[in-house]
C-alpha atoms as a PDB file:
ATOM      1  CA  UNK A   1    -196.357  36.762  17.366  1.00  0.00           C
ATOM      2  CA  UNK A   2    -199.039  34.913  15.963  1.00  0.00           C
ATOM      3  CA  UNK A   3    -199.634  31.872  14.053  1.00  0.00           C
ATOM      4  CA  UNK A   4    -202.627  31.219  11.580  1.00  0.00           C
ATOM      5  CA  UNK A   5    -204.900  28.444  12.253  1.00  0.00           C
ATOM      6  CA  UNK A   6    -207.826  27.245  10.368  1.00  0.00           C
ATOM      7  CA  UNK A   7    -209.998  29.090  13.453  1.00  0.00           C
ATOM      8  CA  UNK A   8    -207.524  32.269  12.747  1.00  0.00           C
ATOM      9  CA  UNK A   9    -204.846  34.279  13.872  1.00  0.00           C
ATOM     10  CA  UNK A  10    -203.897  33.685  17.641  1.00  0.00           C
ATOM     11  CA  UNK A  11    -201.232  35.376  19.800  1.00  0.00           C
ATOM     12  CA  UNK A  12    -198.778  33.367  21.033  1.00  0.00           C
ATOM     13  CA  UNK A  13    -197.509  34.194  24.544  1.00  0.00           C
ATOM     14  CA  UNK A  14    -194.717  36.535  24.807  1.00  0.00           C
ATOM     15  CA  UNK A  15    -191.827  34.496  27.497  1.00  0.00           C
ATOM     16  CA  UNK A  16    -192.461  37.814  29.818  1.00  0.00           C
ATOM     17  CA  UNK A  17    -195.577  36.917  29.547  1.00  0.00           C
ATOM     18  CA  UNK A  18    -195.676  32.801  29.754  1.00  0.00           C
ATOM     19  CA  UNK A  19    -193.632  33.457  32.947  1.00  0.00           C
ATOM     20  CA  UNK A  20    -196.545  34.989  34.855  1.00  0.00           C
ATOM     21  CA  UNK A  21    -198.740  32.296  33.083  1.00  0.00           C
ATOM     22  CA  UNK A  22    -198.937  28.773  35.248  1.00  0.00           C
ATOM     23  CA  UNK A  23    -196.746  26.117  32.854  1.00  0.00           C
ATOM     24  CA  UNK A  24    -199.273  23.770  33.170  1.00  0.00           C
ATOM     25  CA  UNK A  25    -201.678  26.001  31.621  1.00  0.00           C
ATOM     26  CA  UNK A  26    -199.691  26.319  29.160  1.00  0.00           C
ATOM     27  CA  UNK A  27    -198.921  22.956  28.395  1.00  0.00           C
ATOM     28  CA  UNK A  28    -202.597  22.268  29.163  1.00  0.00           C
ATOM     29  CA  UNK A  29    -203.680  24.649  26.471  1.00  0.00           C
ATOM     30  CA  UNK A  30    -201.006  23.204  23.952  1.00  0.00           C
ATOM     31  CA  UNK A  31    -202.268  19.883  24.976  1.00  0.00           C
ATOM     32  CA  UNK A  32    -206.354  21.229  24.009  1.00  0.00           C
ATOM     33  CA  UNK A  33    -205.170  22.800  20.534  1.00  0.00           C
ATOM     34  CA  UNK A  34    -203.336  19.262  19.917  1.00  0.00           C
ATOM     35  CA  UNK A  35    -206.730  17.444  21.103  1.00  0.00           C
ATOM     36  CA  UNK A  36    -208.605  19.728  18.719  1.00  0.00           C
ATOM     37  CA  UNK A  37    -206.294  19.075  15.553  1.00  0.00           C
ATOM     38  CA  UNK A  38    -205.367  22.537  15.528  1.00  0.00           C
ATOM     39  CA  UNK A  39    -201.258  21.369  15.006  1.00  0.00           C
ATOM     40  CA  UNK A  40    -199.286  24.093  13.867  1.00  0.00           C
ATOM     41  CA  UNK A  41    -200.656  26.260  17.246  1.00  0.00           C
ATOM     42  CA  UNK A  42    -199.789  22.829  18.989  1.00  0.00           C
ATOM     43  CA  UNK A  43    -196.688  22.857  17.712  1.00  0.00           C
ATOM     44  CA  UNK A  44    -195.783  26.364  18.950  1.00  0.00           C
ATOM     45  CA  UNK A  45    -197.214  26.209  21.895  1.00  0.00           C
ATOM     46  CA  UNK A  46    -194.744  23.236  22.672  1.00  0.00           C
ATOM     47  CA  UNK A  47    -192.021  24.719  21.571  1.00  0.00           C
ATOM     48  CA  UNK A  48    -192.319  27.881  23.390  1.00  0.00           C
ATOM     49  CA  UNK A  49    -193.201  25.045  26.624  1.00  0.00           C
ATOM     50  CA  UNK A  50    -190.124  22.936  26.163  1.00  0.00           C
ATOM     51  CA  UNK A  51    -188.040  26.081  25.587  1.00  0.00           C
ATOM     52  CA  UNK A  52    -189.250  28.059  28.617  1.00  0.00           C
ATOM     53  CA  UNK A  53    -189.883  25.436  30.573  1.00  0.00           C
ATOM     54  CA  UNK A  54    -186.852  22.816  30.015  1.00  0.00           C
ATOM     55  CA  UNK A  55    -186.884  21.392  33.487  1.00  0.00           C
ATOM     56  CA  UNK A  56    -190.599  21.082  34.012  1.00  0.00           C
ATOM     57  CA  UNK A  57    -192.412  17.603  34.907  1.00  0.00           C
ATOM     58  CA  UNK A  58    -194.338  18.002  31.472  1.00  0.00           C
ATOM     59  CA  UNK A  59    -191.514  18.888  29.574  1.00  0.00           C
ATOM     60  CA  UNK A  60    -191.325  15.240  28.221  1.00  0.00           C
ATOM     61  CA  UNK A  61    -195.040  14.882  27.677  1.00  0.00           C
ATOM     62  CA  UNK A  62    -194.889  18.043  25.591  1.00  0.00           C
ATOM     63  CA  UNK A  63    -192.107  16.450  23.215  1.00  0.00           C
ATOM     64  CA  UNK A  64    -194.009  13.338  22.947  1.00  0.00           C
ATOM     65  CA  UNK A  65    -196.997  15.752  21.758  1.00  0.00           C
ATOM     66  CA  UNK A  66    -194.720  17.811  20.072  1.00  0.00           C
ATOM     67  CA  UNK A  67    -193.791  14.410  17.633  1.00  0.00           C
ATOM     68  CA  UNK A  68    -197.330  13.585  17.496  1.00  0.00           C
ATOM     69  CA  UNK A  69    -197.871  16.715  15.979  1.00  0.00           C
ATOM     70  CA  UNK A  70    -195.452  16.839  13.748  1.00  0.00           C
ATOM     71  CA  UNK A  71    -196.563  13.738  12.446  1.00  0.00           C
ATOM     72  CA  UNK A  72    -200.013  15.124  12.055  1.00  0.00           C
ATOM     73  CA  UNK A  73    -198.385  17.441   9.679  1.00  0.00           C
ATOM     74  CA  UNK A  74    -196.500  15.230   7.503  1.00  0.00           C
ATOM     75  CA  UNK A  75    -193.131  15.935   8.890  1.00  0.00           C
ATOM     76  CA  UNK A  76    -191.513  12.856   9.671  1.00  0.00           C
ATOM     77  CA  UNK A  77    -188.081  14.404  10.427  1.00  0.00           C
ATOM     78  CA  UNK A  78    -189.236  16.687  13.082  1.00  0.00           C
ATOM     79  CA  UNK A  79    -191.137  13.997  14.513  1.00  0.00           C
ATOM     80  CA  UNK A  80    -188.085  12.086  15.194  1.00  0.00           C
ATOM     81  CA  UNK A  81    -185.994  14.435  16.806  1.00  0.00           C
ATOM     82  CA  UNK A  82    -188.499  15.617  19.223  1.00  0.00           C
ATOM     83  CA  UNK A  83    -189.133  11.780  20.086  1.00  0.00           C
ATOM     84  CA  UNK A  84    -185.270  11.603  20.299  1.00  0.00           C
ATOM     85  CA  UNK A  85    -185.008  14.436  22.603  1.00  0.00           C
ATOM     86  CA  UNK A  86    -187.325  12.258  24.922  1.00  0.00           C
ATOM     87  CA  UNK A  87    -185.015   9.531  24.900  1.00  0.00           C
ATOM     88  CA  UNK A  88    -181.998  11.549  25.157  1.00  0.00           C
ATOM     89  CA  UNK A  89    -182.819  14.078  27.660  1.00  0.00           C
ATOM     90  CA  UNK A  90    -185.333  12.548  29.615  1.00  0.00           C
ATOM     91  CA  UNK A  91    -184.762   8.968  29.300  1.00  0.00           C
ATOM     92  CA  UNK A  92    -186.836   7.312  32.664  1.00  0.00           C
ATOM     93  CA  UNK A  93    -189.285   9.896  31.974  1.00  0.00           C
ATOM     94  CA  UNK A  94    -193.432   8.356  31.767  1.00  0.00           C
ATOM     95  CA  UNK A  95    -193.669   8.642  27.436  1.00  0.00           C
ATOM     96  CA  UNK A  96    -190.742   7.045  26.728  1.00  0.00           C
ATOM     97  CA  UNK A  97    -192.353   3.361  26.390  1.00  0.00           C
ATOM     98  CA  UNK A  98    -194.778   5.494  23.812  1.00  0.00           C
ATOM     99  CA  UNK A  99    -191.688   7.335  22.238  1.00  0.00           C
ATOM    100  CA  UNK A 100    -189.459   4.398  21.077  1.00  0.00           C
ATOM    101  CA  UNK A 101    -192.674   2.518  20.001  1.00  0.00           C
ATOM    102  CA  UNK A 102    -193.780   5.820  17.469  1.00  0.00           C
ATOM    103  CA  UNK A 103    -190.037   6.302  16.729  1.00  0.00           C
ATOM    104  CA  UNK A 104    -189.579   2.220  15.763  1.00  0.00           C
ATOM    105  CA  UNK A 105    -193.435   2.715  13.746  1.00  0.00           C
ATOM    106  CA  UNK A 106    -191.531   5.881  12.169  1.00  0.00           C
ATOM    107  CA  UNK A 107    -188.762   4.312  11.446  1.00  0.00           C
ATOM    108  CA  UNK A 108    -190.595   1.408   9.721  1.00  0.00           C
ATOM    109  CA  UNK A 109    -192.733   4.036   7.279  1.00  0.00           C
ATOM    110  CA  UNK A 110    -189.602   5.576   6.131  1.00  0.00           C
ATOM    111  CA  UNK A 111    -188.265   2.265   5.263  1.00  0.00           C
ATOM    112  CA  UNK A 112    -185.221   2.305   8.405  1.00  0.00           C
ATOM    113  CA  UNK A 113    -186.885  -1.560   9.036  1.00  0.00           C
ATOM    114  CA  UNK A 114    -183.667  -2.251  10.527  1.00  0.00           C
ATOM    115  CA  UNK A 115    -182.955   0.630  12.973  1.00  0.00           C
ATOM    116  CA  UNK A 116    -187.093   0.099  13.648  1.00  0.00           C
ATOM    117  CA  UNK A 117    -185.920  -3.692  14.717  1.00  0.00           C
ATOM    118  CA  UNK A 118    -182.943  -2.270  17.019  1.00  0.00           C
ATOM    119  CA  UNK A 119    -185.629   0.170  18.876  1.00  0.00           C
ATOM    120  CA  UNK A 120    -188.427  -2.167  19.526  1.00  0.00           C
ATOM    121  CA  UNK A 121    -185.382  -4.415  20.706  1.00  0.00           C
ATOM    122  CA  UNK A 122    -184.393  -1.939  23.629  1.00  0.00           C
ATOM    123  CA  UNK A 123    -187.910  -1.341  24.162  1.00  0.00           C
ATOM    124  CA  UNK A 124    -188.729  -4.428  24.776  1.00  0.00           C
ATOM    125  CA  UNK A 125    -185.788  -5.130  27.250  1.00  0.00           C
ATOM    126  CA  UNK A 126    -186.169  -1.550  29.040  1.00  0.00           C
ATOM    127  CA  UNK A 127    -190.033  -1.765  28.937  1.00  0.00           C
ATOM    128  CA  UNK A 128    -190.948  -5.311  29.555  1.00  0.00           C
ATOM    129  CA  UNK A 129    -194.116  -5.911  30.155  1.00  0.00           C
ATOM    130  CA  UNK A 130    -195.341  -2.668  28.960  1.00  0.00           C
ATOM    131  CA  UNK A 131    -198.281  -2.084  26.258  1.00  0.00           C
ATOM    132  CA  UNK A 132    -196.197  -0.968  23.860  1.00  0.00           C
ATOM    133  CA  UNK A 133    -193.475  -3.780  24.526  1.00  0.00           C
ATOM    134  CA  UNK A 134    -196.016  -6.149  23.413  1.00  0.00           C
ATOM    135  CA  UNK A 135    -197.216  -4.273  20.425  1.00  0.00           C
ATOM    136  CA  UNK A 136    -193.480  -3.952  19.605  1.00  0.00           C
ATOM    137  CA  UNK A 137    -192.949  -7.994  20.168  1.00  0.00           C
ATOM    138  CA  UNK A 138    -196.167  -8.535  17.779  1.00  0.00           C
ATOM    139  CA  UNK A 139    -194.654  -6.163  14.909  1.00  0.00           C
ATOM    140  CA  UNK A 140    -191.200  -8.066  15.065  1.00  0.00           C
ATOM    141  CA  UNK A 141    -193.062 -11.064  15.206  1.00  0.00           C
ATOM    142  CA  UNK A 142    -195.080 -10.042  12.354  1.00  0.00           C
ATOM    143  CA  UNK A 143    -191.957  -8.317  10.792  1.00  0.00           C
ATOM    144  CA  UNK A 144    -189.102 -10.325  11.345  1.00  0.00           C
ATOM    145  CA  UNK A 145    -190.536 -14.302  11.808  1.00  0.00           C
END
């Protein structure tokens, strides 16, 4: 398979041939394409990682990226879910802090101010003293006085 890019075509790795290919390197290259705002390689890249690789450390670092991406491209919906398979399936895994403070900021651009409350809320109680606990106490602050 292969997906266009604004550099070109480029093959995506078969899953024979991702097995005989360190994870990491894949993620790592995922993670580069990301870096590079090349997002719709990005975005398959991740998906082929989080398929193949469902148990993997980086599995919920390559969801997180996976939203980011999506968001890069406009599509809010997509974003979501992958952020909500962070939470779900990996929920005392290292992005989720990040997670439910993108999916509250998501939430608040599609006008869900509410639902972008109740997240910050459980962020903020999980996450305490976390970066994005206080950047999700000055938005409710700023939001919700």
């Amino acid at each position: 398979m292969r997906v266009m890019t604004d550099g070109g075509a480029r093959p995506i790795l078969s899953r024979a041939t991702s097995r005989m290919v360190k994870p990491s390197r894949i993620y790592q290259t995922a993670y580069q394409d990301f870096l590079k705002g090349r997002y719709e390689m990005a975005i398959a890249e991740f998906q082929q990682f989080v398929t193949d690789y469902p148990t993997h450390p980086l599995t919920p670092q390559a969801y997180y990226y996976l939203g980011e991406s999506y968001l890069a491209k406009g599509l809010t919906q997509a974003a979501g879910r992958a952020w909500t398979t962070v939470i779900r399936r990996y929920p005392h895994s290292r992005p989720v802090p990040a997670v439910l403070y993108k999916l509250g900021r998501l939430l608040l651009q599609i006008g869900r101010a509410q639902e972008a409350r109740r997240v910050w809320t459980v962020l903020i109680k999980k996450f305490r003293g976390s970066p994005e606990a206080k950047l999700a106490a000055q938005q409710l602050e700023r939001l919700f006085p």
